[in-house]
Protein backbone atom coordinates (compact mmCIF):
# COMPACT_ATOMS: atom_id res chain seq x y z
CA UNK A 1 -39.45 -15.57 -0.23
CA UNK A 2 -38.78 -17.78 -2.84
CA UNK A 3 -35.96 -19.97 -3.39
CA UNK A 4 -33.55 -18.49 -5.67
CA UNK A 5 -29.97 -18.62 -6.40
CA UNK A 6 -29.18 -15.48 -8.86
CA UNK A 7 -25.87 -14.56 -10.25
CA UNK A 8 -24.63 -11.84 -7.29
CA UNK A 9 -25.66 -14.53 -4.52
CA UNK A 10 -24.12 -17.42 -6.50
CA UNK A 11 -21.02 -15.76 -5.88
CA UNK A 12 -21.53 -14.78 -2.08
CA UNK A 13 -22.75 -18.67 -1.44
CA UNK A 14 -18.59 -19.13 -2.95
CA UNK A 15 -17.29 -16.89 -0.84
CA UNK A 16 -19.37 -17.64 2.12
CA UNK A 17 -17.81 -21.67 2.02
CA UNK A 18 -14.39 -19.78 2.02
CA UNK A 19 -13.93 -17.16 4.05
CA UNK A 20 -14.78 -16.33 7.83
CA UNK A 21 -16.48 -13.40 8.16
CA UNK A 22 -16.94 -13.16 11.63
CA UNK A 23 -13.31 -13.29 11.95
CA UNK A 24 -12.60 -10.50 9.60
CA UNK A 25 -15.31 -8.11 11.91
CA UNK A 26 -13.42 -9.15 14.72
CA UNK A 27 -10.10 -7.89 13.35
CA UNK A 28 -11.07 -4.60 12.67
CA UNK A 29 -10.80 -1.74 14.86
CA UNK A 30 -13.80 -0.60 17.09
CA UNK A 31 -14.45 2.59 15.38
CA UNK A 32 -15.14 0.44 11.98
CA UNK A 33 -17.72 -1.62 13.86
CA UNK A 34 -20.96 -0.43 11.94
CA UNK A 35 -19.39 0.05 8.85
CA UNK A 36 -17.77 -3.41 6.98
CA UNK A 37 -18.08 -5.58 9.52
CA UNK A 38 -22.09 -5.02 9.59
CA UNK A 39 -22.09 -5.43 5.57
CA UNK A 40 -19.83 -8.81 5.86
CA UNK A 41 -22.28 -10.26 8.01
CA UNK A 42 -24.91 -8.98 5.50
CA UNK A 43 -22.94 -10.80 2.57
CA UNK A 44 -22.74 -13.82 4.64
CA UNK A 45 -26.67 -14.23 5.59
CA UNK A 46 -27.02 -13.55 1.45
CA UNK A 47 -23.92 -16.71 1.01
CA UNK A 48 -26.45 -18.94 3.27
CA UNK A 49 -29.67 -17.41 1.51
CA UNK A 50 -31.30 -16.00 4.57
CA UNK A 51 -32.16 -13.01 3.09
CA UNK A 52 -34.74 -11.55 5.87
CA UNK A 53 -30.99 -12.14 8.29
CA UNK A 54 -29.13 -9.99 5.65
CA UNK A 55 -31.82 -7.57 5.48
CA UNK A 56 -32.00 -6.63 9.20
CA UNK A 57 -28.30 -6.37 9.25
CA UNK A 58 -28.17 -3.94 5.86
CA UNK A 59 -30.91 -2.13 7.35
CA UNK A 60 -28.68 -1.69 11.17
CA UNK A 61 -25.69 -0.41 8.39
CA UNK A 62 -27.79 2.18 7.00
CA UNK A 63 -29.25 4.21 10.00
CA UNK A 64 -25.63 4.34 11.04
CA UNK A 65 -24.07 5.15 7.30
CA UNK A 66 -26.97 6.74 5.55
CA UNK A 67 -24.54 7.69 2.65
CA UNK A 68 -23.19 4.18 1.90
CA UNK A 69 -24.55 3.78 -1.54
CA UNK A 70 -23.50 -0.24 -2.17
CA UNK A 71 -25.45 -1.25 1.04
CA UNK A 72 -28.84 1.04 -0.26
CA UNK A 73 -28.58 -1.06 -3.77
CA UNK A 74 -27.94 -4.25 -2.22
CA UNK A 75 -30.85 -3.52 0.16
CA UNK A 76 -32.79 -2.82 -2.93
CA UNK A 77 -31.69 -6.18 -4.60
CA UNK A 78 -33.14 -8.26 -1.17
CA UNK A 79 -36.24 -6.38 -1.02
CA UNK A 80 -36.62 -7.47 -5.06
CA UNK A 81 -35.77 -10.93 -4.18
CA UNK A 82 -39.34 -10.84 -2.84
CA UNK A 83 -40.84 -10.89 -6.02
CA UNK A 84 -38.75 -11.95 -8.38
CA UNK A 85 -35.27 -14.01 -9.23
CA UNK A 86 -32.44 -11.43 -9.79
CA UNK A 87 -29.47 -11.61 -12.28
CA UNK A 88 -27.26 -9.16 -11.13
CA UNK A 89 -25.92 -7.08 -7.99
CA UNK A 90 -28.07 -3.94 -8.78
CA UNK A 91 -31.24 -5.27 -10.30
CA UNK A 92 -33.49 -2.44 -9.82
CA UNK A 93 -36.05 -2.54 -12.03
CA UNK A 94 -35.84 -0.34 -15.31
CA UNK A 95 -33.02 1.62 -13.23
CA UNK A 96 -30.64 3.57 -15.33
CA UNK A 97 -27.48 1.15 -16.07
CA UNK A 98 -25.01 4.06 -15.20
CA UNK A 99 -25.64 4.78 -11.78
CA UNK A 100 -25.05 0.72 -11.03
CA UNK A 101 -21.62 0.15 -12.76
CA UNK A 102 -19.25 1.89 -10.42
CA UNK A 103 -21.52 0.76 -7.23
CA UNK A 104 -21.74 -3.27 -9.02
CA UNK A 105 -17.73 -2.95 -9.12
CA UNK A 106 -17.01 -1.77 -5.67
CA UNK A 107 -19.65 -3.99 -4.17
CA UNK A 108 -17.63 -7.03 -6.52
CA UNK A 109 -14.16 -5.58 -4.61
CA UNK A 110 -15.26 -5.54 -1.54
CA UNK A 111 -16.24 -9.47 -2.19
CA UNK A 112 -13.17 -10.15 -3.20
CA UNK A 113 -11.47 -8.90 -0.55
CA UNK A 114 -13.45 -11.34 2.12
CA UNK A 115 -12.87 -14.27 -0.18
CA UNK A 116 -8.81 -13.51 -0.66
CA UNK A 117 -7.79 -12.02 2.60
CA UNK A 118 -4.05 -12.91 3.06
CA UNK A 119 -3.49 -16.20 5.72
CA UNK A 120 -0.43 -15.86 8.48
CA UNK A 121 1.92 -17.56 6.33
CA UNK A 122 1.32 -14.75 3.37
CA UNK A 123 3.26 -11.69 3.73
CA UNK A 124 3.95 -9.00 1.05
CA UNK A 125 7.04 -9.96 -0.84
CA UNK A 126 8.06 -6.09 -0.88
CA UNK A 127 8.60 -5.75 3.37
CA UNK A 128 12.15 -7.11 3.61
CA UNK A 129 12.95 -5.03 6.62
CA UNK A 130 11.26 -2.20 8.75
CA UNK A 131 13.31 -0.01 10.70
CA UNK A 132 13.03 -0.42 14.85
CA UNK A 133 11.16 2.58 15.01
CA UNK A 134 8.80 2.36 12.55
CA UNK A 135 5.66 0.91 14.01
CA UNK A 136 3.55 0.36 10.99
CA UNK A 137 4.04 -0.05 7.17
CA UNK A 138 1.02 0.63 4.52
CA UNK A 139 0.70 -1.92 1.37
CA UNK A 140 -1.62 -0.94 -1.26
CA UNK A 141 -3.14 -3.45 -3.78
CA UNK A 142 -4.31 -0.79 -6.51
CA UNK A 143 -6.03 -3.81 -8.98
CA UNK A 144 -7.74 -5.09 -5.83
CA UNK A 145 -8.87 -1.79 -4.41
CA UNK A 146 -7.50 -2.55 -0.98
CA UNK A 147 -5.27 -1.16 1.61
CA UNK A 148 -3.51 -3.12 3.93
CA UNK A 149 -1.40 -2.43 7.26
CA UNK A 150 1.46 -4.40 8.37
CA UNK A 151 2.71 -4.59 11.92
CA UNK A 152 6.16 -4.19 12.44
CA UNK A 153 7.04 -7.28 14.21
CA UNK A 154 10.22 -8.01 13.49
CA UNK A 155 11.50 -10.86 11.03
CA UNK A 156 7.48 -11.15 10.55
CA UNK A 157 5.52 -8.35 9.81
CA UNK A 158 1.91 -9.04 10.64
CA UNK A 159 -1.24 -7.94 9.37
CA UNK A 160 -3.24 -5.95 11.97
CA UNK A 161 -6.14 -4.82 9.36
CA UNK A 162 -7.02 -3.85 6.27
CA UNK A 163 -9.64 -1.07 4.11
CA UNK A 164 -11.15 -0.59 0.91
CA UNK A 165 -9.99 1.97 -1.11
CA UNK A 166 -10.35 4.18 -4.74
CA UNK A 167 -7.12 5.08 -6.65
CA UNK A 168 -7.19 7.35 -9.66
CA UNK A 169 -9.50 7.40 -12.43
CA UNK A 170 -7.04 5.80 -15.31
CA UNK A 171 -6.02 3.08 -12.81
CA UNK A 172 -1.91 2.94 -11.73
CA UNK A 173 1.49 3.63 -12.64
CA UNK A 174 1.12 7.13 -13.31
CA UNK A 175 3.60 9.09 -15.80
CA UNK A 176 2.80 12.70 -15.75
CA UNK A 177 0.94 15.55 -13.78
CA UNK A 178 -2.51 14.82 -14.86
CA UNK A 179 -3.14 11.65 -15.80
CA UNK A 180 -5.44 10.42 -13.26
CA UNK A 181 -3.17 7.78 -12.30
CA UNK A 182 -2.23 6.42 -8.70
CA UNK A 183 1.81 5.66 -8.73
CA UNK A 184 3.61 2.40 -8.08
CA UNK A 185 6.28 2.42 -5.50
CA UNK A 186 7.83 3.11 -1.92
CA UNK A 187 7.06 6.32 -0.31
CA UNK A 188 6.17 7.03 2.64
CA UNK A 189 3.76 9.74 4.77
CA UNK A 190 5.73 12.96 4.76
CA UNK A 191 3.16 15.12 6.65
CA UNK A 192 -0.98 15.81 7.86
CA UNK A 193 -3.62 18.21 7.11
CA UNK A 194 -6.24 18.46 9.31
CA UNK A 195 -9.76 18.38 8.26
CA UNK A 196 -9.83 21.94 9.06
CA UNK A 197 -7.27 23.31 6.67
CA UNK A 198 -9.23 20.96 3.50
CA UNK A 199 -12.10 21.62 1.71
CA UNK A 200 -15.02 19.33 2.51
CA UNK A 201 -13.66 17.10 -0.90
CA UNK A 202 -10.72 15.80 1.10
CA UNK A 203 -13.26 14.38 4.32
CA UNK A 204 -11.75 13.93 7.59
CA UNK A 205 -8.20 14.85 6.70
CA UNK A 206 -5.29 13.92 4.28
CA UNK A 207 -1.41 12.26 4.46
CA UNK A 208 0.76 13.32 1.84
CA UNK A 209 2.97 11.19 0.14
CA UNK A 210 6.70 11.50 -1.13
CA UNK A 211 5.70 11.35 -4.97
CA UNK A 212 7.36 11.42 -6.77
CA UNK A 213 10.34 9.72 -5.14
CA UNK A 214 14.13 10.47 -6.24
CA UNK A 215 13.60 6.95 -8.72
CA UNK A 216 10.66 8.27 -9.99
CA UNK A 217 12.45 11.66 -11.21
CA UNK A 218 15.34 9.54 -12.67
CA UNK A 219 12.52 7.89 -14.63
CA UNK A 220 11.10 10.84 -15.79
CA UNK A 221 7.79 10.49 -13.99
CA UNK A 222 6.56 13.76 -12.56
CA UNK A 223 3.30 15.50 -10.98
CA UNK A 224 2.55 16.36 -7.37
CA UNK A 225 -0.34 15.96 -4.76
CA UNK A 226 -0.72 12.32 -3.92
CA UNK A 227 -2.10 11.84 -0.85
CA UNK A 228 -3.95 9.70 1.22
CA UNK A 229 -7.35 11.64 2.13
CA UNK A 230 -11.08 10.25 3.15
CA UNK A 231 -14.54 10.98 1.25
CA UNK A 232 -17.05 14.26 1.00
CA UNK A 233 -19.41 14.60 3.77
CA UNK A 234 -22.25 13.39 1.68
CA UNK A 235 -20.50 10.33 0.77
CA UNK A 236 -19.03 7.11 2.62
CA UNK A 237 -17.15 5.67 -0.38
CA UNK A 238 -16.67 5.89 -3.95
CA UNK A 239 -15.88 3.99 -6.98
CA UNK A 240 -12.76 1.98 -7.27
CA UNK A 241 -11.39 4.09 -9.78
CA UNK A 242 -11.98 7.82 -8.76
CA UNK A 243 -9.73 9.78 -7.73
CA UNK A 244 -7.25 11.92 -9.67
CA UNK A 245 -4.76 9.23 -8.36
CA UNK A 246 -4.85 9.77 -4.80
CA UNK A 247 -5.45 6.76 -2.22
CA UNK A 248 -8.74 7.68 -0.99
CA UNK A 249 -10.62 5.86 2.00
CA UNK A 250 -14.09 6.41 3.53
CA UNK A 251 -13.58 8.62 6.62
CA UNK A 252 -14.08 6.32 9.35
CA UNK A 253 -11.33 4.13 7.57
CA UNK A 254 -9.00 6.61 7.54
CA UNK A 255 -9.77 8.04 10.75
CA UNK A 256 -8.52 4.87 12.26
CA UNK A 257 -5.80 4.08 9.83
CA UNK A 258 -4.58 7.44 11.52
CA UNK A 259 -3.49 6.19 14.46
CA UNK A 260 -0.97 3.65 12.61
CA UNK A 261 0.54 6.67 10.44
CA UNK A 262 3.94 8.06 11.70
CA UNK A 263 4.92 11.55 10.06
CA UNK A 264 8.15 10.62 8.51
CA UNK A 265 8.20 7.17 8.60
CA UNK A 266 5.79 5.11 7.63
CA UNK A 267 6.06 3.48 4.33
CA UNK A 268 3.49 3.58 1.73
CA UNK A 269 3.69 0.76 -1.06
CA UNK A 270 2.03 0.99 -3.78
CA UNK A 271 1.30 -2.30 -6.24
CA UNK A 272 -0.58 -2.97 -8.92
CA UNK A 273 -1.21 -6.46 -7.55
CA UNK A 274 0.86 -7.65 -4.77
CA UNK A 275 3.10 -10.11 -4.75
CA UNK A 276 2.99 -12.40 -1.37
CA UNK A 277 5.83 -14.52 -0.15
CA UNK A 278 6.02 -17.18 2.65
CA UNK A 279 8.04 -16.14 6.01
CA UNK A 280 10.52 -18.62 5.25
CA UNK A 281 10.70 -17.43 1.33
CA UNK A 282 11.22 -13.52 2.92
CA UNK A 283 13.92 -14.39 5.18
CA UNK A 284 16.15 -15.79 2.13
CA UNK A 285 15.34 -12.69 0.05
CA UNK A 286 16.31 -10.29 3.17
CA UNK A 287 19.58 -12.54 4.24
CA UNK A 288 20.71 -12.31 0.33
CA UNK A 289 20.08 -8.37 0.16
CA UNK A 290 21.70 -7.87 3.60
CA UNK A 291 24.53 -9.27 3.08
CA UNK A 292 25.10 -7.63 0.11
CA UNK A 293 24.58 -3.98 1.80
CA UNK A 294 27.49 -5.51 4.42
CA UNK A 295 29.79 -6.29 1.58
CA UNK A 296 29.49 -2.95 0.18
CA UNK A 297 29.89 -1.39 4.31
CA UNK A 298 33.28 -3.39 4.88
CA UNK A 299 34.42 -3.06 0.98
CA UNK A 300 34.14 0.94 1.87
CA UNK A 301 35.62 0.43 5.44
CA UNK A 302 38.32 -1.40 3.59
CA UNK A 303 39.71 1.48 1.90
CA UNK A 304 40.06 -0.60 -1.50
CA UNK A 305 38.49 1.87 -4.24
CA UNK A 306 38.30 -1.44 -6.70
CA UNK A 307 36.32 -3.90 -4.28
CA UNK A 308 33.97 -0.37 -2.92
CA UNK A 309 32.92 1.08 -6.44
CA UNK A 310 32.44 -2.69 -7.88
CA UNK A 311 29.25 -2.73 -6.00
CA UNK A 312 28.09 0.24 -8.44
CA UNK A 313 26.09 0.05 -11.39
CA UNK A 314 26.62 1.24 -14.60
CA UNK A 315 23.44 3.34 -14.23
CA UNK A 316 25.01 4.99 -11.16
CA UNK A 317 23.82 8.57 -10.19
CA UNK A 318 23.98 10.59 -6.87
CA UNK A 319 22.84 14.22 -6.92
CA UNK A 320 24.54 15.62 -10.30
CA UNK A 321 27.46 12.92 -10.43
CA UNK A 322 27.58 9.94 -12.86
CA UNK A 323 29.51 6.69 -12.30
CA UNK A 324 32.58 8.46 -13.50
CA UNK A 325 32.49 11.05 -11.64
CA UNK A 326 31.48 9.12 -8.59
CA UNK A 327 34.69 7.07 -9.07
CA UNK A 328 37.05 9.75 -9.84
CA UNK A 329 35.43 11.53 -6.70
CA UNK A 330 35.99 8.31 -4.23
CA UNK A 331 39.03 7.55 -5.24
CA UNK A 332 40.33 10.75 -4.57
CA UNK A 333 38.93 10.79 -1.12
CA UNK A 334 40.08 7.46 -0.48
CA UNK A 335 43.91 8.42 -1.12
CA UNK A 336 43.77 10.95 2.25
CA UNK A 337 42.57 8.44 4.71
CA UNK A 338 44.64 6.25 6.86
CA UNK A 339 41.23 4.35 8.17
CA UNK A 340 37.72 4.60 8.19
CA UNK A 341 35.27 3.38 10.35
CA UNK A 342 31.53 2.51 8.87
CA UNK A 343 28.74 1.68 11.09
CA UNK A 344 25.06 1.15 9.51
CA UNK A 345 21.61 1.49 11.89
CA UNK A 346 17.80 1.52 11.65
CA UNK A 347 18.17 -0.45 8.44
CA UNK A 348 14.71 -0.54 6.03
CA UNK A 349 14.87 -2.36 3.21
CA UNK A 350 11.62 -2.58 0.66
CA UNK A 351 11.73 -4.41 -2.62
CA UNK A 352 9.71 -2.32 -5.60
CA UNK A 353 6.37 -2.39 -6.28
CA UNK A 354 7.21 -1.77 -9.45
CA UNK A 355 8.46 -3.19 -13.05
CA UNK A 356 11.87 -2.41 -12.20
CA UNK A 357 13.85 -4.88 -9.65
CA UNK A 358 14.63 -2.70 -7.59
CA UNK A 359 15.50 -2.34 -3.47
CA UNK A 360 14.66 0.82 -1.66
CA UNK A 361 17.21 1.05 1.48
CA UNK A 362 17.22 3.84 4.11
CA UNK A 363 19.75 3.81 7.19
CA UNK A 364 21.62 6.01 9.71
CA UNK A 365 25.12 6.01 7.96
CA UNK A 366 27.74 6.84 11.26
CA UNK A 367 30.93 7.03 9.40
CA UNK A 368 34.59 8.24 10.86
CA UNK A 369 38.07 8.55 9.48
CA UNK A 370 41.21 10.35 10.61
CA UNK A 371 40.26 13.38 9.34
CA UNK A 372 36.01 13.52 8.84
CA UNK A 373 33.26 12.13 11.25
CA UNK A 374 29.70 12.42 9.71
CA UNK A 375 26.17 10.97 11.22
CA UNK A 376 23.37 11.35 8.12
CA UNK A 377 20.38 9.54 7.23
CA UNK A 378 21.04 7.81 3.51
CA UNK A 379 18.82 6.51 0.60
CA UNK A 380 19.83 4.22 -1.91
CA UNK A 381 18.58 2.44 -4.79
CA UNK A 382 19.62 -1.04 -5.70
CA UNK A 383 19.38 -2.95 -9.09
CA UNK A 384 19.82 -5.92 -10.54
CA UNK A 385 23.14 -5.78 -13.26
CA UNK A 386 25.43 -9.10 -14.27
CA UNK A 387 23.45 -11.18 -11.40
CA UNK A 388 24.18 -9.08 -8.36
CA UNK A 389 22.46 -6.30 -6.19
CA UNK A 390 24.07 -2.89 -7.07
CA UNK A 391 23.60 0.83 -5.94
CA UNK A 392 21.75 2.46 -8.69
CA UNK A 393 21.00 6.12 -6.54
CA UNK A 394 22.81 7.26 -3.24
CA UNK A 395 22.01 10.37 -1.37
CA UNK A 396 20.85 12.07 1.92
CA UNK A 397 17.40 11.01 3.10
């Protein structure tokens, strides 16, 4: 074979000096073992040009994925490296440009993914807090076509694994029912169909999500069917951008990404590129939120209707009631009780994917006074205003 060093393996010999493949395989579950794990080791016999290496292990990919389309043109590119020096991922000769765009650009995502996978010291600015019994929380990069899963350990949520993904044809933040857009935000799974109830479209099953969200219909943004869902039968993966803006993962991704999804309550974060912090960086933005949410707990305890609705914005709205008539409301309560007794549990707090800076907060809300005991799950919806965290939305869960 002659020595060559064309464009696409240029940029694996990069990403070969900088990432460790072999620990990335090892990371993943054992039901992904003959999927990425066999093309990283692929990409990193390319990165050291020992192309006959990268062959055999492209070749062991495709009797066990005979529909993955990226490892069948990069196959094609080694066997052309035979004869001649190649320019480009997809250099088949005289092939029709088309057909290679959507594979070049998921085969360039799934690079990028080995050469930026997050270190132990990065953690997604957006997980503050996860609730005790919420195992798992989902983070998805939208620009980077990746989906990544977060341990809930604690102070320090850890990265357990991760899976390339497609969002919607016309990229993220979607608007409006039928744009083709994937939506920025917190959600979370609110249920499971079965591969048996979905046509063959959906793959091995889907996980609806909670779009849009309560901020999203204060926004204005509207539509319906988001949901996380796996690949046709005749296909492993698709394009990066090609869904009508679902989350959509090759089936043996999602079939393991299963077993981290709680119906309920696991979170779903959606980013257009996210935004990592340091451990020491997200316990400073969690202590300054948290203490805020306890100011506004003892303010209500307190019984003082000035110091309680002061940590309300402008913007306020709960159900049909403005700030106004959220005041007027409290107040009135406030006048008939000799005490009150506020206790807060389960906490999750998630800053915004979004534009907006904004905190999404869900907790069990135990509350008692002399003459009303109530136990509910709450939402609320914190903003920014004058310099200070302030509740923007509050309702039931």
């Amino acid at each position: 074979m002659p020595r060559i060093i064309p464009v696409f393996l240029f940029a694996l010999s990069l990403l070969a000096a900088g990432a460790s493949f072999a620990k990335t395989a090892a990371s993943q579950p054992r039901a992904r073992e003959a999927t990425e794990p066999l093309l990283n080791k692929a990409l990193d016999e390319i990165g050291k040009q020992r192309f006959d290496a990268a062959l055999g292990h492209i070749d062991h990919l495709l009797r066990v994925q005979p529909n993955f389309r990226v490892a069948h043109m990069i196959r094609g590119d080694l066997l052309l490296a035979k004869v001649r020096p190649l320019t480009t991922v997809g250099n088949a000769h005289r092939g029709p440009e088309d057909r290679f765009i959507d594979l070049r650009e998921e085969a360039i995502a799934r690079l990028r993914a080995l050469r930026d996978r997050p270190t132990d010291e990065q953690i997604p600015r957006y997980l503050l807090q996860m609730p005790p019994d919420q195992k798992y929380a989902v983070v998805v990069d939208t620009g980077r076509s990746r989906l990544f899963v977060y341990q809930n350990k604690g102070s320090r949520p850890q990265l357990v694994s991760d899976y390339y993904i497609s969002i919607g044809k016309r990229g993220a933040e979607k608007a409006r029912e039928g744009d083709q857009k994937t939506p920025l935000g917190v959600y979370h799974v609110t249920s499971s169909l079965p591969r048996k109830k979905l046509t063959d479209f959906y793959g091995s099953g889907a996980y609806p999500i909670n779009y849009p969200n309560e901020w999203d219909k204060r926004m204005g943004r509207n539509g319906h069917g988001i949901w996380l869902h796996g690949t046709p039968s005749d296909t492993f993966s698709r394009p990066p951008r090609a869904s009508d803006g679902c989350v959509v993962l090759a089936n043996v991704d999602l079939e393991a990404l299963a077993g981290n999804l709680q119906i309920g309550k696991t979170a779903v974060l959606i980013s257009e590129k996210i935004e990592w912090s340091s451990p020491g960086q997200l316990a400073s933005e969690r202590k300054d939120f948290l203490d805020a949410l306890e100011h506004w707990r003892a303010d209500w305890e307190s019984r003082d209707s000035g110091r309680y609705l002061a940590h309300y914005a402008r913007q306020f709205k709960s159900a049909d009631q403005d700030l106004a008539a959220w005041t007027a409301h409290k107040k009135k309560v406030n006048e008939g009780k000799s005490w009150i007794k506020l206790k807060l549990s389960n906490i999750s707090v998630y800053r915004n994917p979004g534009k907006e800076d904004l905190m999404v907060v869900n907790f069990d809300q135990d509350y008692r006074s002399n003459n009303l005991n109530n136990l509910m799950r709450k939402t609320q919806y914190w903003i920014r205003e004058s310099g200070r965290w302030r509740v923007a939305y509050e309702g039931a869960a």
